[in-house]
Protein backbone atom coordinates (compact mmCIF):
# COMPACT_ATOMS: atom_id res chain seq x y z
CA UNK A 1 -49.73 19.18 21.16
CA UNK A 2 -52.75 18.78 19.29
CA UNK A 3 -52.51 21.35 17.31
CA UNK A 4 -49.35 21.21 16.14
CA UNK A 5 -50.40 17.58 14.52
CA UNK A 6 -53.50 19.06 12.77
CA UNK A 7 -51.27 21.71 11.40
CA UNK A 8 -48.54 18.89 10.15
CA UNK A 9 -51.98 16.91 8.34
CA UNK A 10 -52.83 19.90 6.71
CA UNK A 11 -49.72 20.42 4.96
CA UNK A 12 -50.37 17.02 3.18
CA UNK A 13 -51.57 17.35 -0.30
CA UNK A 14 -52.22 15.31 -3.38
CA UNK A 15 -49.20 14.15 -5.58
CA UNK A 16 -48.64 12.55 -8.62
CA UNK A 17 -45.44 9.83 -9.63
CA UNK A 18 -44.38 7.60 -11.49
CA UNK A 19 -43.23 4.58 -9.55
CA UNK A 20 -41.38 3.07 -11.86
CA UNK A 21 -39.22 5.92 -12.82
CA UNK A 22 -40.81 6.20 -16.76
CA UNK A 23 -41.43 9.66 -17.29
CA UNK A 24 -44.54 10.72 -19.90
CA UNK A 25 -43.33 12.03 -23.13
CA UNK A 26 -44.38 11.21 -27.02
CA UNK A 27 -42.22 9.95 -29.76
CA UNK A 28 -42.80 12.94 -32.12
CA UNK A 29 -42.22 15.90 -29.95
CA UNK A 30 -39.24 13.93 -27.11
CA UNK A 31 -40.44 16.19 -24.91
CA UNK A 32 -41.60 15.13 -21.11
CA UNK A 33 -45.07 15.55 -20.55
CA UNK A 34 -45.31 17.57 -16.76
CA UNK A 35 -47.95 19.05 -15.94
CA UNK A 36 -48.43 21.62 -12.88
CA UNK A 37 -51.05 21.59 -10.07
CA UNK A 38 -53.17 23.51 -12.69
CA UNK A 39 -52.72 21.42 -15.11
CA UNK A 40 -50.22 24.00 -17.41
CA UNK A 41 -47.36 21.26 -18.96
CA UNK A 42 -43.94 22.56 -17.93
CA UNK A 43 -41.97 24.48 -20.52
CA UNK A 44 -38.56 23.00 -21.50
CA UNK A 45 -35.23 24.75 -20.30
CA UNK A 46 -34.24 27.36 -23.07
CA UNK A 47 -30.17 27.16 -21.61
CA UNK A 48 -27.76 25.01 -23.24
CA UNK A 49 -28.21 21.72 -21.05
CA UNK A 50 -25.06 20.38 -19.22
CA UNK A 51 -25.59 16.72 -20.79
CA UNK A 52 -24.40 15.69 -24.27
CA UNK A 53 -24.77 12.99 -26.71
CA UNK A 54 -22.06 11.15 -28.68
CA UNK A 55 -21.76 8.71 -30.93
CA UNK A 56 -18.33 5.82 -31.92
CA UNK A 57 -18.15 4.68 -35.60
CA UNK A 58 -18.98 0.98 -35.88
CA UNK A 59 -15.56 -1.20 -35.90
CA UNK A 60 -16.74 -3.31 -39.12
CA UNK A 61 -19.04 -2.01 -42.01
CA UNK A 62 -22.63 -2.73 -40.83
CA UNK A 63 -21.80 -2.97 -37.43
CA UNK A 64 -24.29 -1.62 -34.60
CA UNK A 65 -23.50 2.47 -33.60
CA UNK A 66 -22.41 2.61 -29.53
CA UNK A 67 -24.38 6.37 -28.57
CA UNK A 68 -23.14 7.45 -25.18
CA UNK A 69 -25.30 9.65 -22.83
CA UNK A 70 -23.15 11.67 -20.23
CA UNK A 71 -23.15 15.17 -18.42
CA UNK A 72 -20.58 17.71 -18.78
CA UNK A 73 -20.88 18.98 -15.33
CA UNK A 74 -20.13 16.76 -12.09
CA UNK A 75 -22.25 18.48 -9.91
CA UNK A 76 -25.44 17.79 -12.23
CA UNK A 77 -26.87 14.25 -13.43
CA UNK A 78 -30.45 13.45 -15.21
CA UNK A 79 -32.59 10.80 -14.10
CA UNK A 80 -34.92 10.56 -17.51
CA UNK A 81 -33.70 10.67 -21.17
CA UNK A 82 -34.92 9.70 -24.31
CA UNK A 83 -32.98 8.87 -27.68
CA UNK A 84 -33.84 7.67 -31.14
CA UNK A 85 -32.38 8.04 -34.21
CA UNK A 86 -33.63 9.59 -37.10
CA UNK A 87 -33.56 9.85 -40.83
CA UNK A 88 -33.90 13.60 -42.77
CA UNK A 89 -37.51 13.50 -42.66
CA UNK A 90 -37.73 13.36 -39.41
CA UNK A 91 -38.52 9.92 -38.54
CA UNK A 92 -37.08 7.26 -35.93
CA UNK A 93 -35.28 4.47 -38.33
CA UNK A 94 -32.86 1.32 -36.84
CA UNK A 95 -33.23 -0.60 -34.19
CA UNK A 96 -31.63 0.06 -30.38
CA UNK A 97 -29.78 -2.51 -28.56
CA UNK A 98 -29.92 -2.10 -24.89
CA UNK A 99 -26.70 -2.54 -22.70
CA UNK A 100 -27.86 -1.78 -19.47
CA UNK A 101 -31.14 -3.19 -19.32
CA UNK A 102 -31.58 -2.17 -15.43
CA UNK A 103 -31.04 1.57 -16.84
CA UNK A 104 -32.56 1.43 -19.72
CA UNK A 105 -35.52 0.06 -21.38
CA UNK A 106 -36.46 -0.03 -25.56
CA UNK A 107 -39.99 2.11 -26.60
CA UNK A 108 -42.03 1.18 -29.71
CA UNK A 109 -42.05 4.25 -31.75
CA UNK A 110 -43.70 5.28 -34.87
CA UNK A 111 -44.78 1.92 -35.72
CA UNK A 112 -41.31 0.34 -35.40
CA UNK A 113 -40.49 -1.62 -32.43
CA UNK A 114 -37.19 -0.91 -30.17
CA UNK A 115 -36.85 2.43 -31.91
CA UNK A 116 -35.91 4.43 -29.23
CA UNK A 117 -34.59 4.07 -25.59
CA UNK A 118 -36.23 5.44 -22.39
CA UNK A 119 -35.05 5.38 -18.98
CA UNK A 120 -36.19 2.48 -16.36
CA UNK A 121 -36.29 4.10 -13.07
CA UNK A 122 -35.40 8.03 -11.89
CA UNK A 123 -32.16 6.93 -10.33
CA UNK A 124 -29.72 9.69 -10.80
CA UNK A 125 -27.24 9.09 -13.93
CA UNK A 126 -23.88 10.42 -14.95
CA UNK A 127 -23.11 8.06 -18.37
CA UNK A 128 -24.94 5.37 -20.30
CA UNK A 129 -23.81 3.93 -23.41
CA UNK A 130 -26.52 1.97 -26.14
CA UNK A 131 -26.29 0.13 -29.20
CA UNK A 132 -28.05 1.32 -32.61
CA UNK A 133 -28.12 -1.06 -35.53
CA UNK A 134 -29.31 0.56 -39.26
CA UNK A 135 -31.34 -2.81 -39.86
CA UNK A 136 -30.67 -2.11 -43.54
CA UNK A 137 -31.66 1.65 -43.79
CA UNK A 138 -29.84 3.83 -46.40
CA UNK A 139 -30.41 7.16 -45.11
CA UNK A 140 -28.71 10.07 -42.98
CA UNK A 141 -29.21 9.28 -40.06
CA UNK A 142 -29.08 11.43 -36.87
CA UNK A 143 -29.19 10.57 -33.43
CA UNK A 144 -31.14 12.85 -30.89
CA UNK A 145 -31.92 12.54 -27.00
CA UNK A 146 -34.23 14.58 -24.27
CA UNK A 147 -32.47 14.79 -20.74
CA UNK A 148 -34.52 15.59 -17.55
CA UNK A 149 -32.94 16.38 -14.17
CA UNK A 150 -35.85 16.74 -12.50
CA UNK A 151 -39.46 16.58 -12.72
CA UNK A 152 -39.75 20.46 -14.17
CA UNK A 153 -35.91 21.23 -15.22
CA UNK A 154 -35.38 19.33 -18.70
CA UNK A 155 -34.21 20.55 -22.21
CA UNK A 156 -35.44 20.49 -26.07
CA UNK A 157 -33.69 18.05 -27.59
CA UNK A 158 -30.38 17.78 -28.75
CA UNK A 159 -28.45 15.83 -31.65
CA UNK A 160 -25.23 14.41 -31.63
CA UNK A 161 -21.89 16.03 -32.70
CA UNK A 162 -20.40 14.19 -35.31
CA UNK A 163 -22.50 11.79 -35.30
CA UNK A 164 -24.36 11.85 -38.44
CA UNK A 165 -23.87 8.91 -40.55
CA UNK A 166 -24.66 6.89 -44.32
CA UNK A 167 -25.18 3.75 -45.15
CA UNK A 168 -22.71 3.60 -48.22
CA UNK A 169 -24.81 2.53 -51.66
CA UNK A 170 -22.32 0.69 -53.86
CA UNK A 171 -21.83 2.42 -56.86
CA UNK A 172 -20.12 1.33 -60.45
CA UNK A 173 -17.80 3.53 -62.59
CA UNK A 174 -17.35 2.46 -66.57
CA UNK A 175 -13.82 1.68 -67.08
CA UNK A 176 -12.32 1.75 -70.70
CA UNK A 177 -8.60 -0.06 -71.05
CA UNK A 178 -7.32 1.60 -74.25
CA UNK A 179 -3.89 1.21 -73.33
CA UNK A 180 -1.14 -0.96 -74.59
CA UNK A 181 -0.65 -4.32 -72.39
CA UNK A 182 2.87 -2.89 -70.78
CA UNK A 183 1.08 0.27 -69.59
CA UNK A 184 -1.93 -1.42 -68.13
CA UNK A 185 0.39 -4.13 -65.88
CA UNK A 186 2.37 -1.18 -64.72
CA UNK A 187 -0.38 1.01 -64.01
CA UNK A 188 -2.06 -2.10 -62.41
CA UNK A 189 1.42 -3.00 -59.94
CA UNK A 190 1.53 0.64 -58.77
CA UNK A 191 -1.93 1.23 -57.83
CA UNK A 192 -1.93 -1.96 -55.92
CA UNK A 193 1.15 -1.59 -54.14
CA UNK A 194 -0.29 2.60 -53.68
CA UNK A 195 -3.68 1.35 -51.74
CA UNK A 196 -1.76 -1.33 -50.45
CA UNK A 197 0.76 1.14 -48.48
CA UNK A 198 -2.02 3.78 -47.66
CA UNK A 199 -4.54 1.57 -46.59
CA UNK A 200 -1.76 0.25 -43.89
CA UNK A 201 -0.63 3.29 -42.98
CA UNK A 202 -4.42 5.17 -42.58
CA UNK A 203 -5.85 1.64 -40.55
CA UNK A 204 -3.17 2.22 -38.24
CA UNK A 205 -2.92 5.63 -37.78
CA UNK A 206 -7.45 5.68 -37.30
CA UNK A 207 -6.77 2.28 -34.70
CA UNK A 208 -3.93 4.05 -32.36
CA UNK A 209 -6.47 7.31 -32.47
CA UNK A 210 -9.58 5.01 -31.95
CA UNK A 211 -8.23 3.10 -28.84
CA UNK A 212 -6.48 6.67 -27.50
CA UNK A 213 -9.78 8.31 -27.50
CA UNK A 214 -11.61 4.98 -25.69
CA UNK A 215 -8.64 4.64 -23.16
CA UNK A 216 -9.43 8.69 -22.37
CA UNK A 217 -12.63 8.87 -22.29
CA UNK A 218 -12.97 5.54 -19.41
CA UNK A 219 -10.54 6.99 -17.29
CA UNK A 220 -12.58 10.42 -17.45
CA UNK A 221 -15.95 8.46 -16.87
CA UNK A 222 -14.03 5.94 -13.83
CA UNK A 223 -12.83 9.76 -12.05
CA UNK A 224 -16.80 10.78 -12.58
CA UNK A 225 -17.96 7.90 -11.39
CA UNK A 226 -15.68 8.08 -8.32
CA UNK A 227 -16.76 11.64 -7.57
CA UNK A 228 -20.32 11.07 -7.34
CA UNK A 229 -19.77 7.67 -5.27
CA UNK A 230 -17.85 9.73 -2.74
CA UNK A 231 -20.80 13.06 -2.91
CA UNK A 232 -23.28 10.20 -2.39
CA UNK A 233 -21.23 9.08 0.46
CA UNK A 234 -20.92 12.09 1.76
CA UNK A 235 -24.95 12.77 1.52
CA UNK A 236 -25.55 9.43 3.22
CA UNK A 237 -23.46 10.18 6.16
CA UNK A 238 -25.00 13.26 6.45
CA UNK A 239 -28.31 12.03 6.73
CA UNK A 240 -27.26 8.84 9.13
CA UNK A 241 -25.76 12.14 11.49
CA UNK A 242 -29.71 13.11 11.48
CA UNK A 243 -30.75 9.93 12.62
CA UNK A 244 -28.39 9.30 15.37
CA UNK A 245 -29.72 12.96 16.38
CA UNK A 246 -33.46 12.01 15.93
CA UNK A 247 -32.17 8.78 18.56
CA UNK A 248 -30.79 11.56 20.82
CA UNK A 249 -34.22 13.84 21.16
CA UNK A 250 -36.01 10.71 21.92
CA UNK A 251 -33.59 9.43 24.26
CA UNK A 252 -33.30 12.81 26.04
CA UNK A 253 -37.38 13.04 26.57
CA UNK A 254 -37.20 8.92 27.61
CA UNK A 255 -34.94 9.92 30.51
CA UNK A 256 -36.55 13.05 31.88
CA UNK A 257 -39.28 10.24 32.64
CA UNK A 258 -37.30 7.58 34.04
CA UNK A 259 -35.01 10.58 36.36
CA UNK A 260 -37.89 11.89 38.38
CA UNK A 261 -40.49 9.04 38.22
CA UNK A 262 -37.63 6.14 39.06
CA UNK A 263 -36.05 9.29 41.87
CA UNK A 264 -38.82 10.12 43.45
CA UNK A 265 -39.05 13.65 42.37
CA UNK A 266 -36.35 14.10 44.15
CA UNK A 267 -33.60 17.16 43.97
CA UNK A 268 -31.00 14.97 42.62
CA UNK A 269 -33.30 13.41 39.68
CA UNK A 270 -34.14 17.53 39.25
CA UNK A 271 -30.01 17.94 38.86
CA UNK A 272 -29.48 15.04 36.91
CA UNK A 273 -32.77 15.20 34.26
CA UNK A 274 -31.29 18.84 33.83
CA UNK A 275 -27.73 17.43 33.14
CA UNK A 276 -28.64 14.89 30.70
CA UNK A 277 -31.09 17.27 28.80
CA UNK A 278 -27.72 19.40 28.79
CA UNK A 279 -25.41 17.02 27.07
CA UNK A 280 -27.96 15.66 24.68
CA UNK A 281 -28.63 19.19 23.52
CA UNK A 282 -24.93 19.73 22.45
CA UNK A 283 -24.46 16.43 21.02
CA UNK A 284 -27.44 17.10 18.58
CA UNK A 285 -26.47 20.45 18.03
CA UNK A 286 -22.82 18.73 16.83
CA UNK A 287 -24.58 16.05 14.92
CA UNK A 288 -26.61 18.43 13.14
CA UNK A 289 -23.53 20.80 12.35
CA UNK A 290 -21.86 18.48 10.98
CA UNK A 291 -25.01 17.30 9.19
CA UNK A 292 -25.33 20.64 7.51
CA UNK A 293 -21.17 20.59 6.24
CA UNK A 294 -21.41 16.79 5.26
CA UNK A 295 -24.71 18.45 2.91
CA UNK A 296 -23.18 20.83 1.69
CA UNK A 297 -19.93 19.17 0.60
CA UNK A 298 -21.77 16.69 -1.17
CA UNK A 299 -22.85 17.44 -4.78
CA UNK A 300 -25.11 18.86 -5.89
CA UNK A 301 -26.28 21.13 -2.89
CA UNK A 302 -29.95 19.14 -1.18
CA UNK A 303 -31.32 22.67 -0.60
CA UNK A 304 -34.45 21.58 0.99
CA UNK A 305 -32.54 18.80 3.50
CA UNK A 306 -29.99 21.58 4.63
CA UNK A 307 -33.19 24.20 5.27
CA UNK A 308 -34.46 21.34 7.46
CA UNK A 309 -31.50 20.64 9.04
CA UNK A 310 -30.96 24.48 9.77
CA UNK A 311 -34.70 25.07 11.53
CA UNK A 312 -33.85 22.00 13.67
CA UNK A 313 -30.46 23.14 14.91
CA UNK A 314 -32.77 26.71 15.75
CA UNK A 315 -35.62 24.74 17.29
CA UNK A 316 -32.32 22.62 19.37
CA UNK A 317 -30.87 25.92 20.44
CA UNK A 318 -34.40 27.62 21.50
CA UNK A 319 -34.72 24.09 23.59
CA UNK A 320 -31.39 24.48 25.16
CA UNK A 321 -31.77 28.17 26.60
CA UNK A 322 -35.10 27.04 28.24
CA UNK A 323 -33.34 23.75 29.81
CA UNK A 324 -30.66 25.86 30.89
CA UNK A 325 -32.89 28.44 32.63
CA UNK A 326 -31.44 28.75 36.69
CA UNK A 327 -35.11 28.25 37.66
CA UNK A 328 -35.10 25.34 40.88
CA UNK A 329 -37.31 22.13 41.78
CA UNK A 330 -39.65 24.73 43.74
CA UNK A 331 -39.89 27.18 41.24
CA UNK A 332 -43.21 28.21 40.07
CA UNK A 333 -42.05 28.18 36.49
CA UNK A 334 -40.72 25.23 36.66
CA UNK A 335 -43.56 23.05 35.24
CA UNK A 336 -44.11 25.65 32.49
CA UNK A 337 -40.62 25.41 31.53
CA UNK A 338 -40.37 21.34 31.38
CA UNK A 339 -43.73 21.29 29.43
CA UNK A 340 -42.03 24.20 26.82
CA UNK A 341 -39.24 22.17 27.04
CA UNK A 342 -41.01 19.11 25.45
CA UNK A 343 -42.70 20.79 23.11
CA UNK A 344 -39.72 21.64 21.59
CA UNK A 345 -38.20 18.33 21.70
CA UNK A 346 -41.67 17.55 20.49
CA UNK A 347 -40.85 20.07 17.44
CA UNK A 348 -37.16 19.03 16.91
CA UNK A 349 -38.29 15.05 16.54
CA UNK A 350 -40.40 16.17 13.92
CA UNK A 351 -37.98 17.89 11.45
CA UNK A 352 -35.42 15.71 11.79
CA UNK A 353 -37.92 12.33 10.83
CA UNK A 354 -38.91 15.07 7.99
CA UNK A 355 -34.88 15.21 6.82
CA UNK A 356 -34.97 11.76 7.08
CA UNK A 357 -37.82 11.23 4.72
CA UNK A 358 -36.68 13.86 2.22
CA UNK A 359 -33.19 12.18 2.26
CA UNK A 360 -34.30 8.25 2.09
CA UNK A 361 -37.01 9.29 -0.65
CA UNK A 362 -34.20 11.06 -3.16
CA UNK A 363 -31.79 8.75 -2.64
CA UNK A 364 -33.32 5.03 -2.36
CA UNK A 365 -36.09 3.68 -3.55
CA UNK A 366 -35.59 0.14 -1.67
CA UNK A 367 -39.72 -0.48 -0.94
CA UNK A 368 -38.33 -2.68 2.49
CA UNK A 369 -36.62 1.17 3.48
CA UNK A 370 -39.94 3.48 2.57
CA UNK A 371 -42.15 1.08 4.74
CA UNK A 372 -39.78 1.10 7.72
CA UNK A 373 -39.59 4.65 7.52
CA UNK A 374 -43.49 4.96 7.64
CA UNK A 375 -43.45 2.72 10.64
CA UNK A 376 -40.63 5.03 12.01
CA UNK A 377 -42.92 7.82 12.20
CA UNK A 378 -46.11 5.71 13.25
CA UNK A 379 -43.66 5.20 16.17
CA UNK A 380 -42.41 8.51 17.04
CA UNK A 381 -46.48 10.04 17.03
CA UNK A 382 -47.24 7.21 19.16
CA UNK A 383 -44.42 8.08 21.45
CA UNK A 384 -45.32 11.82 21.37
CA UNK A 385 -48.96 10.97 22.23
CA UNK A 386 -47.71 9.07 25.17
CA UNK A 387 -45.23 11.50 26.28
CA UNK A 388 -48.49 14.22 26.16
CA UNK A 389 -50.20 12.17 28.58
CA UNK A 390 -47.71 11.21 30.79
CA UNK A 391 -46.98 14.78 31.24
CA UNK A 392 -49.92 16.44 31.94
CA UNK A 393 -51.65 13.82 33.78
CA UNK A 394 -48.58 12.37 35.62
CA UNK A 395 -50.04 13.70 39.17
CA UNK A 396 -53.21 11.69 38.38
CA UNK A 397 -51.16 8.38 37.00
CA UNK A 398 -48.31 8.68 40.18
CA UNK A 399 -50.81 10.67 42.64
CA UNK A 400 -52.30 7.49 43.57
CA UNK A 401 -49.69 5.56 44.82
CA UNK A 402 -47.68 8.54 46.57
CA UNK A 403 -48.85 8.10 50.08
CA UNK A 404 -48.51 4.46 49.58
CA UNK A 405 -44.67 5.13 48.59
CA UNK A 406 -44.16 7.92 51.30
CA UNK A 407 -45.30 5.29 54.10
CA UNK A 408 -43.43 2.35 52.29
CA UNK A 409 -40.40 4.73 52.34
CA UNK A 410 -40.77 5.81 56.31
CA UNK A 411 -41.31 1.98 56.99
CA UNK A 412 -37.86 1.32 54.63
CA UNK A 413 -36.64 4.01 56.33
CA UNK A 414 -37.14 2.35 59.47
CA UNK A 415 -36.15 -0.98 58.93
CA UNK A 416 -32.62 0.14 56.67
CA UNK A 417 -34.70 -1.13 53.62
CA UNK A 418 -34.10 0.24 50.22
CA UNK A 419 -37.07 2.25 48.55
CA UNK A 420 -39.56 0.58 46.12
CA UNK A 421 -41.37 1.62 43.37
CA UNK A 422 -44.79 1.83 42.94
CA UNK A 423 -47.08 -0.10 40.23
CA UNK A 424 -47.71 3.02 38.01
CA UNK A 425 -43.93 4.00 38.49
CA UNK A 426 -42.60 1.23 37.07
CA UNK A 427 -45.17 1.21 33.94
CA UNK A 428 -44.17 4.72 33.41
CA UNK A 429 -40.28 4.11 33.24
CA UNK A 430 -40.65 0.74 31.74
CA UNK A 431 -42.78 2.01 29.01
CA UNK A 432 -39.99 5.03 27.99
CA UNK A 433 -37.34 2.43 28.25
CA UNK A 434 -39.12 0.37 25.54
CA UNK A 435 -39.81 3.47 23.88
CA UNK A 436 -36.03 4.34 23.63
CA UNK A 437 -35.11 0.31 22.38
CA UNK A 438 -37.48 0.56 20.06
CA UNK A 439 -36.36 4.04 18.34
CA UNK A 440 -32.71 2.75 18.35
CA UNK A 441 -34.03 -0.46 16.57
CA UNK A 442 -35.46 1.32 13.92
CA UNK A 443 -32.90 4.38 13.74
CA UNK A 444 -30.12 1.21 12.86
CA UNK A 445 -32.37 -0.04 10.47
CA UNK A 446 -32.70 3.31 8.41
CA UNK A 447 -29.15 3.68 8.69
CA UNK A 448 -28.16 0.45 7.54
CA UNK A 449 -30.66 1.17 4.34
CA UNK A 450 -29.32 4.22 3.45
CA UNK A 451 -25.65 2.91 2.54
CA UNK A 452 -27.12 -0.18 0.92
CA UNK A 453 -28.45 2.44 -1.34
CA UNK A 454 -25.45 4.72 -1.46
CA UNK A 455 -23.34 1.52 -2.35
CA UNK A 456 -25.57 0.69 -5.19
């Protein structure tokens, strides 16, 4: 037992993150600044990225610019971005208007304040929308953004489609009237009445096309938005399935204490300890099937959480052939196999509190959650260290007391009375029994975290 805890604190090494979900990266360059465990920044992605950036035309002349962020792919969202606009030299002009101040947050860029927009946490992110007002600039303007999906997968930056824009300059024409007074009120009444139809007919035409195109494109974000509600859903429920399984292993270890301490040792606490180990087995081995399809429906794929998920369902199955092993009470295996046996369950409880982690730490970042799940585990080691010595010194805890409870059972015996457990029995099974309470308080307390988060 011991040394399968040093080897789980020597896989733990030395991270870096950013708590608040900023990423590094420079005006100038938009780029993230990642660096390796050597130290090497990470290269941006030299594929087309599956995000784009678009622009509306201000309503009224000198009107702020709404620049939507969105990705063109369901299956893939970013969780840092970065957008400015910028003039043909090269520089960030205007001002940005935030809409979503929980997403989004305004950057002070090359000496201008609130020229650009960064992201305000590393939540995952399908569509954001900001305002940009030209704060009097008469230039070509061009708006460009930097999307990151993950810590080493972003892009070089990319600019807008049809989004490039002037500030009109007004501008005077010489006019010369050399005409006769007839001509010039006739050539006046037409042009008027000219504009006058035009301008009607192109204002409605460009409104009908302008409120089309809106109407579109928030039913297409509403059906995006649904999707990844119902993937996150669908990852949450997933990982709640692992926790009701982590409950299981715990509860299946709890009662091979309380069979054959509270029994006596007896035959029928053999028979029924093997029994229960039985049926717990197959329920986790459902719970974590269905684990592994609820993962893999969901979008995009957790490759890491359905790896995990896969070596526990091995580690259940290994645990399951031993348990169901014909080997009797009186078998000389038989304390070799029920110490195997809790290794394994020993094993099991650990990669499924490691799915746990992996899931509650991509998917929530409530601080309430992240410190019950460190308490979680706390728990569990404390329960395995206890379970270690209960095991291999239970003849010297129970040894004690058995010739007491073999004469108090002759004398009960005797006298019709029931048996009676010793001291040290009853500290044994009363300790696994608030063990087991104490895992099921904290299993519904993950669970009830993780779709608070999924709801968000």
């Amino acid at each position: 037992m011991w040394l399968w805890i040093l080897i789980g604190l020597n896989i733990i090494a030395k991270v870096h993150g950013f708590s608040n979900g900023v990423f590094q990266q420079p005006c100038h360059s938009m780029l993230p600044e990642h660096r390796r465990r050597d130290g090497v920044l990470h290269a941006p992605q030299n594929t087309k990225p599956p995000f784009e950036l678009s622009c509306d035309k201000p309503e009224n002349e000198g009107g702020p610019i709404t620049v939507s962020l969105r990705s063109t792919q369901t299956a893939t969202q970013f969780r840092g971005f970065m957008v400015e606009a910028r003039d043909t030299s090269g520089r960030p002009v205007g001002k940005f208007i935030l809409l979503d101040p929980s997403m989004t947050r305004l950057l002070f860029c090359n000496g201008l304040a609130d020229s650009a927009v960064i992201n305000s946490n590393n939540q995952k992110k399908s569509w954001l929308k900001v305002n940009w007002m030209a704060q009097g600039a008469d230039v070509d303007v061009t708006f460009r953004a930097t999307f990151v999906e993950t810590f080493d997968t972003f892009w070089e930056p990319v600019d807008a489609k049809g989004c490039q824009t002037t500030t009109p300059t007004p501008s005077t024409q010489p006019s010369t009237t050399t005409s006769t007074e007839l001509s010039t009120t006739i050539s006046t009444e037409l042009s008027t009445t000219i504009s006058t139809v035009l301008s009607t007919t192109i204002s409605t035409e460009l409104s009908t096309t302008i409120s089309t195109t809106k109407s579109n494109t928030a039913e297409s974000s509403m059906t995006t938005q649904q999707v990844f509600v119902i993937c996150n859903l669908l990852e949450g429920a997933g990982i709640v399935a692992i926790i009701v399984d982590s409950f299981l292993v715990v509860l299946k270890m709890a009662l091979s204490n309380i069979f054959i301490t509270a029994l006596h040792n007896s035959p029928f606490s053999h028979c029924l300890n093997k029994w229960s180990q039985i049926s717990c087995s197959l329920l986790c081995a459902a719970l974590e099937i269905s684990a592994v399809v609820l993962l893999c429906v969901a979008e995009p794929i957790k490759v890491t959480l359905v790896a995990l998920v896969c070596v526990a369902i091995v580690i259940n199955f290994i645990e399951l052939v031993i348990v169901c092993l014909p080997i009797g009470p009186s078998h000389e295996l038989k304390e070799i196999c029920d110490h195997a046996a809790k290794v394994f369950s020993v094993i099991h409880q650990i990669f499924t509190i490691a799915v746990i982690f992996v899931g509650v730490s991509d998917n929530c970042r409530k601080n309430w959650l992240l410190k019950v799940m460190v308490a979680f585990t706390l728990f569990i080691l404390l329960y395995a260290i206890w379970l270690f010595v209960s095991s291999t010194q239970r003849k010297a805890i129970l040894g004690r007391s058995k010739l007491g409870s073999l004469q108090n059972s002759e004398r009960g015996k005797q006298q019709g009375k029931v048996k009676k457990l010793s001291g040290a029995e009853v500290i044994v099974t009363a300790v696994s029994v608030i063990f087991t309470f104490g895992n099921l308080c904290f299993s519904v307390a993950v669970a009830v975290g993780i779709f608070e988060c999924q709801q968000e």
